[in-house]
Protein backbone atom coordinates (compact mmCIF):
# COMPACT_ATOMS: atom_id res chain seq x y z
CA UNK A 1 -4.47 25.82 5.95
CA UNK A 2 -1.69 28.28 5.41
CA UNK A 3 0.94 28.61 2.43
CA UNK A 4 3.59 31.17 2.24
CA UNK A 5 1.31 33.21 4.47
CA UNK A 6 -1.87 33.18 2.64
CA UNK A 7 -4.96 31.41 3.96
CA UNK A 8 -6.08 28.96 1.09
CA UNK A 9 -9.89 28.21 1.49
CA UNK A 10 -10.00 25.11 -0.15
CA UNK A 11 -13.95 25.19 -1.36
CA UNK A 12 -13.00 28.67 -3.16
CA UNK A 13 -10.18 26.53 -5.12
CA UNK A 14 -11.34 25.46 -8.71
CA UNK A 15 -11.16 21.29 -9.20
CA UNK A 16 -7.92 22.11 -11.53
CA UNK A 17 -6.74 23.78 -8.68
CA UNK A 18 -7.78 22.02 -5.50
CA UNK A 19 -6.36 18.71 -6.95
CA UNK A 20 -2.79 19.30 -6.89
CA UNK A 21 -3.00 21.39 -3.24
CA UNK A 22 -4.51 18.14 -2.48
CA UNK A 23 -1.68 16.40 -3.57
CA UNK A 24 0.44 19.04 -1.60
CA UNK A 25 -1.30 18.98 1.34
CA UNK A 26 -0.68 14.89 1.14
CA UNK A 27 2.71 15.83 0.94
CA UNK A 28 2.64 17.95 4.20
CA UNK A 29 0.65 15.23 6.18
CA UNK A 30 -1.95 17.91 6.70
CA UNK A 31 -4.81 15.51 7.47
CA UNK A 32 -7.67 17.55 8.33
CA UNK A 33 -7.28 19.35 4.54
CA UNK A 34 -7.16 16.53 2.86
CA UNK A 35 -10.57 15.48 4.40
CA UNK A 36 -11.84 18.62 3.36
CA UNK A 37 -10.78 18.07 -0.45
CA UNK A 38 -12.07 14.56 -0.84
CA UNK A 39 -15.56 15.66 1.14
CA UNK A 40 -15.14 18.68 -1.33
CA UNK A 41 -14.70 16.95 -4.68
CA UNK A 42 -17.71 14.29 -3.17
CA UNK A 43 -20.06 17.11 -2.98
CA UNK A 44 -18.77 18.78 -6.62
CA UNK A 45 -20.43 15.44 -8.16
CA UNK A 46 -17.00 13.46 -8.52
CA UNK A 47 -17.44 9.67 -8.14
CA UNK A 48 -15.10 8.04 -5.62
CA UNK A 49 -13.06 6.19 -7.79
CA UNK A 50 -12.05 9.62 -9.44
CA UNK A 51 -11.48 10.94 -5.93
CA UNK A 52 -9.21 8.21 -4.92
CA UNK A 53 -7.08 8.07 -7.97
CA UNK A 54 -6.88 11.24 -9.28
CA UNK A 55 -6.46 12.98 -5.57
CA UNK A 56 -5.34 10.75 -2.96
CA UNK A 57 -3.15 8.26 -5.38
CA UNK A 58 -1.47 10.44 -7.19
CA UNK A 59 -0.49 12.38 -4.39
CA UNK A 60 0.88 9.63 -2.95
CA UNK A 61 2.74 8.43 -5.89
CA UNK A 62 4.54 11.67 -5.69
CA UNK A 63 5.31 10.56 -1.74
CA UNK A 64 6.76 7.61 -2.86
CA UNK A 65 8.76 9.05 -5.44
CA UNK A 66 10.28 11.39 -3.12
CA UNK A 67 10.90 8.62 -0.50
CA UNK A 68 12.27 6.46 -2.80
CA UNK A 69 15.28 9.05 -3.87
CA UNK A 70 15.92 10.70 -0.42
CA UNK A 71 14.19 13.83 -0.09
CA UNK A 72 11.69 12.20 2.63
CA UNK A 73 11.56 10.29 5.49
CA UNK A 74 9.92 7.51 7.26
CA UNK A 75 8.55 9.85 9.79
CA UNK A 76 7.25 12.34 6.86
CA UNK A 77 6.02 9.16 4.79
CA UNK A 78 3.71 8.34 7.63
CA UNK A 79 2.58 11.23 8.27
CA UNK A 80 1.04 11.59 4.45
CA UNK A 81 -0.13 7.67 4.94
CA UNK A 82 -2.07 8.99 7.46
CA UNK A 83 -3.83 11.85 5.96
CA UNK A 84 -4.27 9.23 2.91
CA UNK A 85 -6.09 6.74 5.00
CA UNK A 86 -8.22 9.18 6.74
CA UNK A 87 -9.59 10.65 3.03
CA UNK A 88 -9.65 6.76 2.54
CA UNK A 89 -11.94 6.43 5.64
CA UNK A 90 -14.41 8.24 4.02
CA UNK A 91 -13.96 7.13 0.86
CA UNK A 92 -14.33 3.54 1.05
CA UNK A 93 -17.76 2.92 2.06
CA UNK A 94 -18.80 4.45 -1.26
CA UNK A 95 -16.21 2.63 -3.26
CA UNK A 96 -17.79 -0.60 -1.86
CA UNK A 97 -20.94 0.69 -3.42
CA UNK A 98 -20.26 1.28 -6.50
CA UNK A 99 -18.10 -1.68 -7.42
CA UNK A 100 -15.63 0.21 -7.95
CA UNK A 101 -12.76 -1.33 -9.57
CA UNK A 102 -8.84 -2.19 -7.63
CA UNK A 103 -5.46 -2.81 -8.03
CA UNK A 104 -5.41 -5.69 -6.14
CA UNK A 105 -5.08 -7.27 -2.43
CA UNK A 106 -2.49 -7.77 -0.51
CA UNK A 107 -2.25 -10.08 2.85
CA UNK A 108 0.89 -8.84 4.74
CA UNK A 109 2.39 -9.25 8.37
CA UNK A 110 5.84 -10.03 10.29
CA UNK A 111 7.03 -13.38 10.27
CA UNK A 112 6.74 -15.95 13.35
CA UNK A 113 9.07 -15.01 16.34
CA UNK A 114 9.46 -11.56 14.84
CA UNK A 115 7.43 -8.65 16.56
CA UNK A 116 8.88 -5.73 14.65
CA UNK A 117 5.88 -3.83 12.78
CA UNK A 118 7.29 -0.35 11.60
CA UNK A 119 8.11 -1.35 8.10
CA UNK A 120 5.35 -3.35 7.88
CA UNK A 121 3.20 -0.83 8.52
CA UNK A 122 4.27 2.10 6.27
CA UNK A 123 4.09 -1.07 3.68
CA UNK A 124 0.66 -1.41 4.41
CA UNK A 125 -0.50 2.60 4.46
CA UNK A 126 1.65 2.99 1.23
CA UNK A 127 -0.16 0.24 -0.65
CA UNK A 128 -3.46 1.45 0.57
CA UNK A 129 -2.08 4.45 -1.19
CA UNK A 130 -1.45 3.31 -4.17
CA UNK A 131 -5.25 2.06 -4.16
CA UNK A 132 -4.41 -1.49 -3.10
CA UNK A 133 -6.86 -3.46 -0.46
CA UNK A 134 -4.20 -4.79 2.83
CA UNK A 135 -5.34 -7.36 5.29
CA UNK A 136 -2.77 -6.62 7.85
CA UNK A 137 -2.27 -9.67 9.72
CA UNK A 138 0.16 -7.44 12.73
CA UNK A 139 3.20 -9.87 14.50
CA UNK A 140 4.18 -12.80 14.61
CA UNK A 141 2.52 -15.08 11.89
CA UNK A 142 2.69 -18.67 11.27
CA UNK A 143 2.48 -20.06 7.89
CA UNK A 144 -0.71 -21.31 8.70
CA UNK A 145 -2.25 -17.90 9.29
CA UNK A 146 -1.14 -16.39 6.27
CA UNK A 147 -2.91 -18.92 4.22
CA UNK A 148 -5.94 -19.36 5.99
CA UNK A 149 -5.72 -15.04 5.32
CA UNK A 150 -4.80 -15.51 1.14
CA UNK A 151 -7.47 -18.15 1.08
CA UNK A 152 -10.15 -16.37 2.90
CA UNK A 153 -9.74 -12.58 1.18
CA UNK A 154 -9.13 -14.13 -1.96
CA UNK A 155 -5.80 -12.26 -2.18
CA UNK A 156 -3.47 -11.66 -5.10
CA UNK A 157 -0.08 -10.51 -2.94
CA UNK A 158 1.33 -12.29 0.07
CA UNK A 159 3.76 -9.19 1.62
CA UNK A 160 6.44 -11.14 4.78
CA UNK A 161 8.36 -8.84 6.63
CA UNK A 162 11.25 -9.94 9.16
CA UNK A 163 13.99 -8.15 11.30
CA UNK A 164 15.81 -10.41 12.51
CA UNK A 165 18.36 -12.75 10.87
CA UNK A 166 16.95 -15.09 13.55
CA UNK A 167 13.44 -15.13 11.95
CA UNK A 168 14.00 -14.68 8.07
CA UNK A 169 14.32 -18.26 7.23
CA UNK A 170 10.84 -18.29 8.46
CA UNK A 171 9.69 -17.06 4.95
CA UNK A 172 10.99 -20.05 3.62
CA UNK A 173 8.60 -22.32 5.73
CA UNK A 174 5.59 -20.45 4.46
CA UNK A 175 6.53 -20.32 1.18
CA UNK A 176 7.31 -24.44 1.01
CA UNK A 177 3.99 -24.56 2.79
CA UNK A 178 2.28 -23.18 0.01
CA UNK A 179 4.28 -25.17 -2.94
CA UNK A 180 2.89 -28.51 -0.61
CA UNK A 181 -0.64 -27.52 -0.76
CA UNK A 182 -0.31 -26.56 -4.06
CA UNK A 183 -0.92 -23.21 -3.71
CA UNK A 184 2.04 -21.54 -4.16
CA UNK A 185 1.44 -20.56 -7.35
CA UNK A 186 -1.64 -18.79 -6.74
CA UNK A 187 0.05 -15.48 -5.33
CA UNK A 188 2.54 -13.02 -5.39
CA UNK A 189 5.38 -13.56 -3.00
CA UNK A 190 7.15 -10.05 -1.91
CA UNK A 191 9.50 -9.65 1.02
CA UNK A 192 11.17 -7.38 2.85
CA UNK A 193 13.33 -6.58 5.61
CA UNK A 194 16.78 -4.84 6.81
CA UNK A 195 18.43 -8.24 6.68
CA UNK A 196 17.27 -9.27 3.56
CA UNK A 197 18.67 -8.75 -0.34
CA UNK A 198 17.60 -10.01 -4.05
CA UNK A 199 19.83 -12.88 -3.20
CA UNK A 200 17.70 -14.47 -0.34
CA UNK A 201 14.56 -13.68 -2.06
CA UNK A 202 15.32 -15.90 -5.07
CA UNK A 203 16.91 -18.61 -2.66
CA UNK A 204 13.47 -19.14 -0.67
CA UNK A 205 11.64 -18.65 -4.31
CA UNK A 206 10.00 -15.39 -3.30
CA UNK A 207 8.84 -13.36 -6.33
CA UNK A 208 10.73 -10.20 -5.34
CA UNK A 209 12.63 -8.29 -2.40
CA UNK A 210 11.42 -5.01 -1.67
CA UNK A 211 14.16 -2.67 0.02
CA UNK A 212 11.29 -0.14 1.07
CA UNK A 213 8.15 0.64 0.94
CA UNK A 214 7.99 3.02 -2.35
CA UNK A 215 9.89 -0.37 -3.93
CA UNK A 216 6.92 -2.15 -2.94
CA UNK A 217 4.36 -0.54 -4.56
CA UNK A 218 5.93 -0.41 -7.49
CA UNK A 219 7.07 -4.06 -7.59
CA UNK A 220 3.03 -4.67 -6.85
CA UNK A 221 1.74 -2.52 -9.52
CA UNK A 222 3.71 -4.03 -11.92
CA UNK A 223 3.12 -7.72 -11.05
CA UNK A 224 -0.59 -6.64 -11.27
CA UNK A 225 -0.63 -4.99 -14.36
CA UNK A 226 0.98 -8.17 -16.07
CA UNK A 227 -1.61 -10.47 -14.25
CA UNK A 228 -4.21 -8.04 -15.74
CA UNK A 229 -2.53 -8.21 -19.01
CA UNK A 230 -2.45 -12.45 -18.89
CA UNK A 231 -6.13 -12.29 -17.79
CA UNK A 232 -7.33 -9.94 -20.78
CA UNK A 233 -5.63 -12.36 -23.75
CA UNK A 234 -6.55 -15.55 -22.10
């Protein structure tokens, strides 16, 4: 890759130094580098875990920080999710392997009669980020389907997204679907949505509204951490 002129070859780089022109390259979307660093740091003995949180996570951290006040975009953001997921590609075979521990998992999708995926998505590839595991359920989802999906992945995070003013009292169906089967209790409820506002997240008794995707990660990190916490002094 190139930087203010000057070829950088990335296996000549030092791990003090290839880290944070990993996190840079992240921060360009320059996917094929990013590859290269995590196959690099793989090879240089580092175990995955290290890889993922120390490279790819932080990096993207710094995405969301910068998304969060301004300086970039949805079409930058997703170009960085990209180059996480495809250092993720590689990395999460071995992760698997080694038991390796995680933030959490999240079931997400767009509620019933609501087909619009673009939020959703950079949701998704920015909690993947942030070293969450997403079921993406796509379009279109009945109560039903999310909570075959929580039950079945054993999920922590139920993510809704709608559009539509048409389709956002939706979210209130699946979430009274859960409180009848007793369930509801069992996850956390964030949703999200140009329509939507703290206001009509507490009226359907979600847990939170996210307004974005960088919002998101940080609302799930921090429910997670207190679950964590609850778990360690029970």
């Amino acid at each position: 890759m190139a930087d203010d002129g000057d070829d950088i070859i990335l296996s000549e780089l030092s791990d003090d130094e290839l880290v944070p022109q990993m996190h840079d390259d992240l921060y360009d979307g320059l996917r094929d580098e990013v590859v290269e660093g995590v196959n690099i740091l793989l090879a240089r003995g580092w175990t995955p875990y290290d890889v993922l949180t120390k490279a790819l996570v932080e990096g993207m951290r710094i995405v969301g920080i910068d998304f969060r006040d301004g300086i970039l975009f949805v079409p930058e953001v997703l170009l960085a999710a990209n180059s996480m997921k495809a250092g993720m590609a590689i990395l999460k075979p071995l992760l698997a392997e080694t038991g390796a521990p995680r933030l959490g998992k999240m079931v997400i999708g767009t509620v019933k009669g609501d087909i619009h995926d673009i939020g959703k998505n950079l949701v998704s590839m920015m909690m993947e980020g942030a070293g969450f595991e997403v079921v993406d359920l796509g379009i279109n989802n009945a109560a039903e389907s999310y909570i075959e999906a929580l039950e079945r992945e054993g999920a922590d995070i139920l993510g809704m997204s709608a559009l539509l003013t048409t389709t956002m009292p939706y979210m209130k169906v699946v979430i009274d679907t859960l409180k009848d089967k007793g369930l509801r209790d069992d996850f956390v409820i964030l949703v999200g949505g140009a329509p939507l506002n703290e206001e009509f997240s507490r009226a359907i008794g979600a847990d939170a509204y996210c307004r974005d995707a960088a919002v998101a990660v940080e609302t799930a990190r921090d429910f997670m951490a207190r679950k964590h916490n609850q778990l360690a002094r029970a």
